[in-house]
Protein backbone atom coordinates (compact mmCIF):
# COMPACT_ATOMS: atom_id res chain seq x y z
CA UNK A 1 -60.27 63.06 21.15
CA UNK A 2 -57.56 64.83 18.83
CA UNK A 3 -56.83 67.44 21.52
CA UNK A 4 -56.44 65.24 24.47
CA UNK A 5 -54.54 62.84 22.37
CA UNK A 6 -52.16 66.25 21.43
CA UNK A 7 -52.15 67.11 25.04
CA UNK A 8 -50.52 63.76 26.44
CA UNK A 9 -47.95 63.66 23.18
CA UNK A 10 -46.76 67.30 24.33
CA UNK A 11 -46.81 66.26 28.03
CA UNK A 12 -44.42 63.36 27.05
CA UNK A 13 -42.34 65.12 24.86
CA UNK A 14 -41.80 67.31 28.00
CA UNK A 15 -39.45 64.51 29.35
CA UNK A 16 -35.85 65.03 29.06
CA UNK A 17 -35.52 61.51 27.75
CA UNK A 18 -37.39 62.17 25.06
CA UNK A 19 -34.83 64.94 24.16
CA UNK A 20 -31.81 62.14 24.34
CA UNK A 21 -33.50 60.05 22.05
CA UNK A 22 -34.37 62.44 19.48
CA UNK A 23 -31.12 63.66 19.53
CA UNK A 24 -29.55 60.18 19.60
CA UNK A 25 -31.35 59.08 16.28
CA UNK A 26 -30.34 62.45 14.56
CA UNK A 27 -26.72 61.15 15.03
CA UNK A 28 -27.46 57.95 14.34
CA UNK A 29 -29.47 58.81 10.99
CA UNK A 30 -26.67 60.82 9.65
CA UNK A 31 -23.57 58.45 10.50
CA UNK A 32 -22.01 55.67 7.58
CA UNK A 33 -25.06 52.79 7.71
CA UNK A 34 -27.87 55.32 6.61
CA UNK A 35 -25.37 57.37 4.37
CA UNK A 36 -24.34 54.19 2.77
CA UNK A 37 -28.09 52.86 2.26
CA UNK A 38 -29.17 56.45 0.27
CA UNK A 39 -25.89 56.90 -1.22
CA UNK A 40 -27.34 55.44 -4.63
CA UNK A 41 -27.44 56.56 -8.02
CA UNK A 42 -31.14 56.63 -8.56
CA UNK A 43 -33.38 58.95 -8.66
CA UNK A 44 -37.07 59.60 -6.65
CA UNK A 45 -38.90 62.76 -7.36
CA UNK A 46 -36.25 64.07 -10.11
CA UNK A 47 -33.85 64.29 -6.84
CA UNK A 48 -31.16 61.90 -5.98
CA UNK A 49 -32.16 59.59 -3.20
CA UNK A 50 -29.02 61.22 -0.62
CA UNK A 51 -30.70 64.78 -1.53
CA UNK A 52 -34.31 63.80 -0.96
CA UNK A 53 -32.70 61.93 2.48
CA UNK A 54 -31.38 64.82 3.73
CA UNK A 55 -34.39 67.39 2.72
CA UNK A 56 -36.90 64.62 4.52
CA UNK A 57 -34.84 64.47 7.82
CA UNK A 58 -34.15 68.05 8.16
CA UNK A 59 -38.01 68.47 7.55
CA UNK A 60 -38.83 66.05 9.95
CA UNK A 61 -36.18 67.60 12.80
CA UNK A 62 -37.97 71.00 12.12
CA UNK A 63 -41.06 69.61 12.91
CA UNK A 64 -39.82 67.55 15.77
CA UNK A 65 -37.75 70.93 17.19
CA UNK A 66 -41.31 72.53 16.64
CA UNK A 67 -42.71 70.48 18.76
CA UNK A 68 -40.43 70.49 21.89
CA UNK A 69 -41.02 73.74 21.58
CA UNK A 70 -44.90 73.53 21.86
CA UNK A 71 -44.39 71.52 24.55
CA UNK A 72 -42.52 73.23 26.66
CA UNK A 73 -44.88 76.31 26.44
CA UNK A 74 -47.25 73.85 28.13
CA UNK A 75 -48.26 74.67 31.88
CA UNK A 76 -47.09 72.41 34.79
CA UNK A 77 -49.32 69.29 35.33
CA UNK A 78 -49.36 70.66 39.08
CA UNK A 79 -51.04 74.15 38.17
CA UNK A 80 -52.98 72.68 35.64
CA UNK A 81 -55.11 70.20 38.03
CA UNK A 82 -54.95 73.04 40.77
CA UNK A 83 -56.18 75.14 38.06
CA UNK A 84 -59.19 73.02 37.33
CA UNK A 85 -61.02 72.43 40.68
């Protein structure tokens, strides 16, 4: 199940919407709302909550840059299904 299920997550992430979006919420995360909401004085992990808000999201966009990358690496559905019978 886990690979098929990776299989259709890389073939969507293939779409060039999907690479509008993720770029639109990495503005969005980083503009005044979001700043404002993490901009507190407490503290979470020994870290101030802006520091740990910026370490998570550039985590998760490595992760999420990863993965475009995986997924373009991925053959075309065309060969692949030509490939198969």
């Amino acid at each position: 199940m886990w690979p098929k299920l990776k299989l259709v997550l890389l073939r969507r992430l293939r779409l060039k919407e999907s690479w509008v979006i993720f770029f639109i919420l990495g503005i969005i995360m980083m503009n005044y709302p979001f700043l404002h909401i993490f901009n507190k004085p407490q503290l979470l992990l020994q870290m101030p909550l802006l520091y740990l808000y910026f370490n998570v999201g550039w985590l998760v966009s490595i992760v999420v840059i990863y993965l475009f990358t995986r997924a373009l690496d991925l053959p075309d559905e065309e060969n692949d299904q030509g490939e198969r019978r």
